[in-house]
C-alpha atoms as a PDB file:
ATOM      1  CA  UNK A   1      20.450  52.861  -5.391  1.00  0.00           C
ATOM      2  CA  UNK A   2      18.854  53.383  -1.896  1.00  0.00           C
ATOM      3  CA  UNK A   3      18.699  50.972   1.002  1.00  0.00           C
ATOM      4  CA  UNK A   4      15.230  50.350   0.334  1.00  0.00           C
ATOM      5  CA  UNK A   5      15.613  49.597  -3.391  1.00  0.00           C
ATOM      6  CA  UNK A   6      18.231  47.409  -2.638  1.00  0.00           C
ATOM      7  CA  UNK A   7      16.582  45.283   0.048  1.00  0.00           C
ATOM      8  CA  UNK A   8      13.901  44.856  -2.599  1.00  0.00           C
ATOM      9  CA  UNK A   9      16.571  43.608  -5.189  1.00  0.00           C
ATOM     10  CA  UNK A  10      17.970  41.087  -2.496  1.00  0.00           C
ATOM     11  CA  UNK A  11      14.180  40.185  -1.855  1.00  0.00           C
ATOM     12  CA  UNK A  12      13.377  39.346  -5.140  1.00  0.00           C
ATOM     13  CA  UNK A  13      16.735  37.495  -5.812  1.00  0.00           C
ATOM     14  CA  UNK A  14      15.744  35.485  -2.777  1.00  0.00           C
ATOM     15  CA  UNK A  15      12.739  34.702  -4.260  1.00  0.00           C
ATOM     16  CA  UNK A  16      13.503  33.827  -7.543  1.00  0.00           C
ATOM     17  CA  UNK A  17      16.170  31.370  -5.397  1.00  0.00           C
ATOM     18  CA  UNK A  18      13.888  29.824  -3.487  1.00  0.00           C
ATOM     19  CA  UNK A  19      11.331  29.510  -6.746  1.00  0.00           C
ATOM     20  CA  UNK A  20      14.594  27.632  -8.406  1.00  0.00           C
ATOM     21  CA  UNK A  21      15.077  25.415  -5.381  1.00  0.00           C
ATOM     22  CA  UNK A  22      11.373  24.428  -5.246  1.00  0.00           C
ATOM     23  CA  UNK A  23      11.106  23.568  -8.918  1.00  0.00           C
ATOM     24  CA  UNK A  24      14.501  21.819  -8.866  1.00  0.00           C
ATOM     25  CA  UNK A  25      13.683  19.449  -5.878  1.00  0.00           C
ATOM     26  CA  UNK A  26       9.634  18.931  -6.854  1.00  0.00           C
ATOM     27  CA  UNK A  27       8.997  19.620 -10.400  1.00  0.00           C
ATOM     28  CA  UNK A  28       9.916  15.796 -11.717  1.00  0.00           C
ATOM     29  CA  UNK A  29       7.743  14.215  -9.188  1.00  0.00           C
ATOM     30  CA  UNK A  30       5.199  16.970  -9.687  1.00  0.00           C
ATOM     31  CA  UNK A  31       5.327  16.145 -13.560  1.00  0.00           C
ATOM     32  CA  UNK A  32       5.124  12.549 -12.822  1.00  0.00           C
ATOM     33  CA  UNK A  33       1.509  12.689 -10.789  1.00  0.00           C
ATOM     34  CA  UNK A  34       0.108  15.255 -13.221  1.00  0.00           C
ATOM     35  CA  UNK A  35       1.066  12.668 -16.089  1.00  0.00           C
ATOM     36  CA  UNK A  36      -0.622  10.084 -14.151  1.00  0.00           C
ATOM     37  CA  UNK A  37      -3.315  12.152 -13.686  1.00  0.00           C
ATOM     38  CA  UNK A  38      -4.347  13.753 -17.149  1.00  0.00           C
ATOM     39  CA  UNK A  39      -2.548  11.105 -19.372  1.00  0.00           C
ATOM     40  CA  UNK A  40      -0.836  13.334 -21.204  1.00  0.00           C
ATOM     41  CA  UNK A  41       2.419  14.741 -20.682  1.00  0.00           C
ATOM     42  CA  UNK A  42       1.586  17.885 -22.702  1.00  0.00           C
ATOM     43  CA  UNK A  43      -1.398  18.345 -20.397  1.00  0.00           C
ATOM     44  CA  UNK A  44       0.812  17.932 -17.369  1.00  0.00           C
ATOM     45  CA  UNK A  45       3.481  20.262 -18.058  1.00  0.00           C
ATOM     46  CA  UNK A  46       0.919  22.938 -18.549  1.00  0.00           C
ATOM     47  CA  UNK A  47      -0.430  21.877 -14.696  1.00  0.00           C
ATOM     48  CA  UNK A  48       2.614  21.920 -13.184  1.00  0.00           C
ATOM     49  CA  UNK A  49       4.087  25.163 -15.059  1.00  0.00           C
ATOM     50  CA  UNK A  50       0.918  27.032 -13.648  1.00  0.00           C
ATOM     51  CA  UNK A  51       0.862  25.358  -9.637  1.00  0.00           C
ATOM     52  CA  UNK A  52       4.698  26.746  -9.833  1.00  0.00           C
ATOM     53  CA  UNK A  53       3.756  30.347 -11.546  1.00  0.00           C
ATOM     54  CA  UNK A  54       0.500  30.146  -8.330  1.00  0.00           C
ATOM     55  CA  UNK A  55       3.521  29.526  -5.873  1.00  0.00           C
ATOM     56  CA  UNK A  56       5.565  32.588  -7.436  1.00  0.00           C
ATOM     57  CA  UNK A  57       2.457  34.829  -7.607  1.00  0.00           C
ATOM     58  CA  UNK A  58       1.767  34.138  -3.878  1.00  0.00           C
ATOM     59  CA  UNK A  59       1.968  37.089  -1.362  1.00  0.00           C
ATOM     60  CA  UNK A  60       5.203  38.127   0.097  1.00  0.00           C
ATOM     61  CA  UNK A  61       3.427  37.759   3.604  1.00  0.00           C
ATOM     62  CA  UNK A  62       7.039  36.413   5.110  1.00  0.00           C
ATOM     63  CA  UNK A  63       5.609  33.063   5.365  1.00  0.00           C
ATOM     64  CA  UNK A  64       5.742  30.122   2.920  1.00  0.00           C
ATOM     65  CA  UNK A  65       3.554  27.096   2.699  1.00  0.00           C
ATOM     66  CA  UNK A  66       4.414  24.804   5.338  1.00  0.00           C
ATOM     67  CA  UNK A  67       4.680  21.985   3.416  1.00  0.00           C
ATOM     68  CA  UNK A  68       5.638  23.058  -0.093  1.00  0.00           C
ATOM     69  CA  UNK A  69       5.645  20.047  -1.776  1.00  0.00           C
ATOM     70  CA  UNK A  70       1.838  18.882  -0.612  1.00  0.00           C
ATOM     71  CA  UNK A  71       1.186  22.673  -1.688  1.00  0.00           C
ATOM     72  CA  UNK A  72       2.198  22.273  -4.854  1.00  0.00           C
ATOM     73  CA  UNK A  73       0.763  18.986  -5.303  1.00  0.00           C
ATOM     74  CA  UNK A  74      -2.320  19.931  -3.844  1.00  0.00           C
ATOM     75  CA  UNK A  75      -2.485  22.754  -6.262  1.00  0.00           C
ATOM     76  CA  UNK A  76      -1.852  20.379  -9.057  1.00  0.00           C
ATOM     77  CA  UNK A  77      -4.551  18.540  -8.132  1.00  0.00           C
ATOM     78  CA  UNK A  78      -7.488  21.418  -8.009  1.00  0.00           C
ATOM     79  CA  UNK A  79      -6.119  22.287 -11.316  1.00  0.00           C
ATOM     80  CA  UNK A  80      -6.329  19.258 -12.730  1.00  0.00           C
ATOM     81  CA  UNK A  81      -9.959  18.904 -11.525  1.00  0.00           C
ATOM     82  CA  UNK A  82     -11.070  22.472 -12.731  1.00  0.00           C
ATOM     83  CA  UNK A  83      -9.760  21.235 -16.226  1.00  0.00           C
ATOM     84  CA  UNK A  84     -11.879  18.022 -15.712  1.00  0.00           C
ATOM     85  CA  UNK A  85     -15.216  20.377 -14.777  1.00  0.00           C
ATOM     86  CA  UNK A  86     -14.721  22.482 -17.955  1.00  0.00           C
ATOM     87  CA  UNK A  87     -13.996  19.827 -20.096  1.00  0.00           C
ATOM     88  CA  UNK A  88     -16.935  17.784 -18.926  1.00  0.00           C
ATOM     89  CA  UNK A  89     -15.983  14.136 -19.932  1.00  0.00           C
ATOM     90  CA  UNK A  90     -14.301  13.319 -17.308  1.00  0.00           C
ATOM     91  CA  UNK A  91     -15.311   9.259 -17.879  1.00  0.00           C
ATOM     92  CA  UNK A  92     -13.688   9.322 -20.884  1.00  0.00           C
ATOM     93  CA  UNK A  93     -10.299  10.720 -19.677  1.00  0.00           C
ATOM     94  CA  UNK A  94      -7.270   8.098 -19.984  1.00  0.00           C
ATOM     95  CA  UNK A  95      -5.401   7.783 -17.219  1.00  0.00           C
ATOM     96  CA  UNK A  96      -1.478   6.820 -17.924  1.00  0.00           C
ATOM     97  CA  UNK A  97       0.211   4.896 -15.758  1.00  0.00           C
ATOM     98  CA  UNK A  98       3.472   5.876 -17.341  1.00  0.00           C
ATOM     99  CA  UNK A  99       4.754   8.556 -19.042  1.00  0.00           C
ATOM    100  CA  UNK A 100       7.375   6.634 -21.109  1.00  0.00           C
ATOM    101  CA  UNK A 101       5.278   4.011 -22.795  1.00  0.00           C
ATOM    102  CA  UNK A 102       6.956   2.011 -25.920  1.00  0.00           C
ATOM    103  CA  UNK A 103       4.564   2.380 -28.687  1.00  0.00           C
ATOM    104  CA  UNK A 104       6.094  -0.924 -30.769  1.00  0.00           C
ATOM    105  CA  UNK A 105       4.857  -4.375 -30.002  1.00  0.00           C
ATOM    106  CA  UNK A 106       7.709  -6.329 -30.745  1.00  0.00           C
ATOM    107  CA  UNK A 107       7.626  -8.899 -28.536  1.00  0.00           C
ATOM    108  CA  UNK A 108       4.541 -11.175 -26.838  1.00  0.00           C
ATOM    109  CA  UNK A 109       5.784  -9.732 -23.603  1.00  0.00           C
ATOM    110  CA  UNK A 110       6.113  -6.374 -24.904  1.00  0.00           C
ATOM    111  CA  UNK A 111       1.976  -7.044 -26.247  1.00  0.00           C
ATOM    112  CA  UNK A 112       0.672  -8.431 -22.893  1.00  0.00           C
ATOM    113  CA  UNK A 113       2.788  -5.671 -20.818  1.00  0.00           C
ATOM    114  CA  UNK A 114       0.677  -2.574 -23.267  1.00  0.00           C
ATOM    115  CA  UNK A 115      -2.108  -4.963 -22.621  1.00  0.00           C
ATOM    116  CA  UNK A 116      -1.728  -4.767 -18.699  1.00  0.00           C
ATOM    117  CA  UNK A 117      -0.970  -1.188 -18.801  1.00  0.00           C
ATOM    118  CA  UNK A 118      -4.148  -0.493 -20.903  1.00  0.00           C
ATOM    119  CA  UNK A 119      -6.166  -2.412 -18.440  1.00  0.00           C
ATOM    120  CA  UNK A 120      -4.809  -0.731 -15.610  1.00  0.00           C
ATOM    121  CA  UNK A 121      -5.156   2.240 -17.199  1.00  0.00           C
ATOM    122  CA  UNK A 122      -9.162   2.028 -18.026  1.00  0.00           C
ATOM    123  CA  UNK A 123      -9.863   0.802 -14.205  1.00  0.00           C
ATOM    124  CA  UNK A 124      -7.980   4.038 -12.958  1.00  0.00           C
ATOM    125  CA  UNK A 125     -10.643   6.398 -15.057  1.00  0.00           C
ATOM    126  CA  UNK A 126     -13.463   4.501 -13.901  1.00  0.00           C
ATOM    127  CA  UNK A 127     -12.401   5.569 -10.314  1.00  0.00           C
ATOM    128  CA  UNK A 128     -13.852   8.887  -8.236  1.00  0.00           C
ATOM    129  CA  UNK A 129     -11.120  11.482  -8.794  1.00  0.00           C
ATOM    130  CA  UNK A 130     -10.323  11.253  -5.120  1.00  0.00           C
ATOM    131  CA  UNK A 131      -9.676   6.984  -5.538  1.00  0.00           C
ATOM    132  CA  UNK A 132      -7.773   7.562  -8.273  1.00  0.00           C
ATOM    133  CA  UNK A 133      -5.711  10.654  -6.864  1.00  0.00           C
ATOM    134  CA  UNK A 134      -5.397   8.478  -3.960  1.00  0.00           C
ATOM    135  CA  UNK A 135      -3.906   5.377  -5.727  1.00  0.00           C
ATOM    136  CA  UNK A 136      -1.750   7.621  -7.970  1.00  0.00           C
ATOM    137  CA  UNK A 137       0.111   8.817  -4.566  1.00  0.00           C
ATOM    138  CA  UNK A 138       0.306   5.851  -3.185  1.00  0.00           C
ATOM    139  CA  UNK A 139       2.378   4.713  -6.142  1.00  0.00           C
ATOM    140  CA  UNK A 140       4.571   7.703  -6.009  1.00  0.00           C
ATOM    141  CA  UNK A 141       5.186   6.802  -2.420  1.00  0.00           C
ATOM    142  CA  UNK A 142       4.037   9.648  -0.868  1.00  0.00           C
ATOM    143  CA  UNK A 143       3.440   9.640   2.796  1.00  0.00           C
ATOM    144  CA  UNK A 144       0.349   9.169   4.726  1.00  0.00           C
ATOM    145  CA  UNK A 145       0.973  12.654   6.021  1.00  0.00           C
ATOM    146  CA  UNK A 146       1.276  14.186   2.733  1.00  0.00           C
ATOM    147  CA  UNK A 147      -2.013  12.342   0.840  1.00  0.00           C
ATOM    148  CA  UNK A 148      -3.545  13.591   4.307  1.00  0.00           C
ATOM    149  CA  UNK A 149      -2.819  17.700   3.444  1.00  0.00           C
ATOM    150  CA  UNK A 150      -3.334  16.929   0.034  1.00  0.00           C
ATOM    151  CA  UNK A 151      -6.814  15.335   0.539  1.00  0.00           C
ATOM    152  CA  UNK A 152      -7.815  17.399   2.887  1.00  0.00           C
ATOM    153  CA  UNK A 153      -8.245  13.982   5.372  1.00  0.00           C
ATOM    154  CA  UNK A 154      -7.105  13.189   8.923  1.00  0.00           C
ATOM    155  CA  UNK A 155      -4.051  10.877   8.428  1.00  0.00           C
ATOM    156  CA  UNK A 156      -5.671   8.319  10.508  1.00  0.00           C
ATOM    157  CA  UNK A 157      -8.497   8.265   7.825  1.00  0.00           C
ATOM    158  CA  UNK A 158      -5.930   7.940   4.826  1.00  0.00           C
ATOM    159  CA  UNK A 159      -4.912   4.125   5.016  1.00  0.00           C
ATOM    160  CA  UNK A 160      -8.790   3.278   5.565  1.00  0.00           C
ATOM    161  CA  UNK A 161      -9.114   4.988   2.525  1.00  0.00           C
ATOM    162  CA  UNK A 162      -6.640   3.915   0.750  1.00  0.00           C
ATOM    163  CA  UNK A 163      -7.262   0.372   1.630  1.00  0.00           C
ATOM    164  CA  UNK A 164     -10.942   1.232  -0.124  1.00  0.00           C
ATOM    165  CA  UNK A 165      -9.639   2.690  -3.211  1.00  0.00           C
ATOM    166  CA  UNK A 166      -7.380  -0.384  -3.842  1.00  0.00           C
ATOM    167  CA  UNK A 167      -9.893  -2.655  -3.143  1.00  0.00           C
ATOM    168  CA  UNK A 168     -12.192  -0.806  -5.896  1.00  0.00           C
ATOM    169  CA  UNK A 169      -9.307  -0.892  -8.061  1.00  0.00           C
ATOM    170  CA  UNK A 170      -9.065  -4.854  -7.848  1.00  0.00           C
ATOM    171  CA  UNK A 171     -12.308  -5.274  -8.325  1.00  0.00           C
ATOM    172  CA  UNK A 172     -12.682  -3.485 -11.573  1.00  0.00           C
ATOM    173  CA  UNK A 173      -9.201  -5.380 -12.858  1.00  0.00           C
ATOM    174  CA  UNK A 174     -10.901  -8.498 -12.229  1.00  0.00           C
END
């Protein structure tokens, strides 16, 4: 093996590192807001699978996203809205506010807490995509910085709209 072939070996093995790194320290919270998102868990790990195989296909320019996680996430996102625009019923798409629901009733509590979720749940998909992407984050306490790259927003204009989205959000709970 030459010196060339073998600074492409270390390249790639530095690569495929990084890649491990990346999907080791994001891919749960990744999984998480792409549940929240789509509702479905099968639906999210098919998101998330292709924002990290879009993060390995990238260019070997030297330079990485500066931010990887808002990257990813913000890749996420578009995907999950492309998804939305080909499926066109976007109104009717549930919106899970957790991934690991109980599906027995056993309890009154157990009853009004699937009730509350349900309710929650149905006032998230009546949101704009960018409300509900925006009240999704904020649960995953995710920076004002971060919503900001992921929005595309200034980060003074993310707790203004924020504040907005919750507000909506009360107001259809009511």
């Amino acid at each position: 093996m030459d010196f060339t072939q073998t600074q492409t070996m270390d390249r790639i093995t530095e690569t495929h590192t990084a890649l491990e790194r990346l999907y080791r320290d994001h891919a749960a919270w990744l999984l998480r807001l792409a549940v929240r998102l789509t509702g479905r868990l099968d639906t999210a790990e098919e998101l998330v699978q292709e924002a990290f195989l879009r993060m390995a296909q990238q260019p070997d320019t030297g330079r990485s996203p500066e931010n990887p996680r808002a990257w990813l996430c913000r890749v996420t996102v578009n995907l999950w809205r492309d998804r939305l625009r080909r499926l066109r019923w976007r109104r009717y798409l549930p919106l899970a506010c957790s991934p690991n629901m109980p599906d027995d009733h056993d309890t009154e509590a157990d009853y009004l807490q699937q009730d509350r979720i349900a309710k929650v749940r149905h006032a998230l998909s009546r949101l704009s995509d960018r409300d509900r992407l925006l009240v999704v984050l904020y649960w995953d306490e995710t920076s004002y910085a971060e919503m900001a790259r992921v929005l595309d927003l200034r980060v003074t204009s993310v707790g203004k709209a924020l504040s907005r989205a919750i507000d909506r959000l009360a107001a259809l709970l009511e």
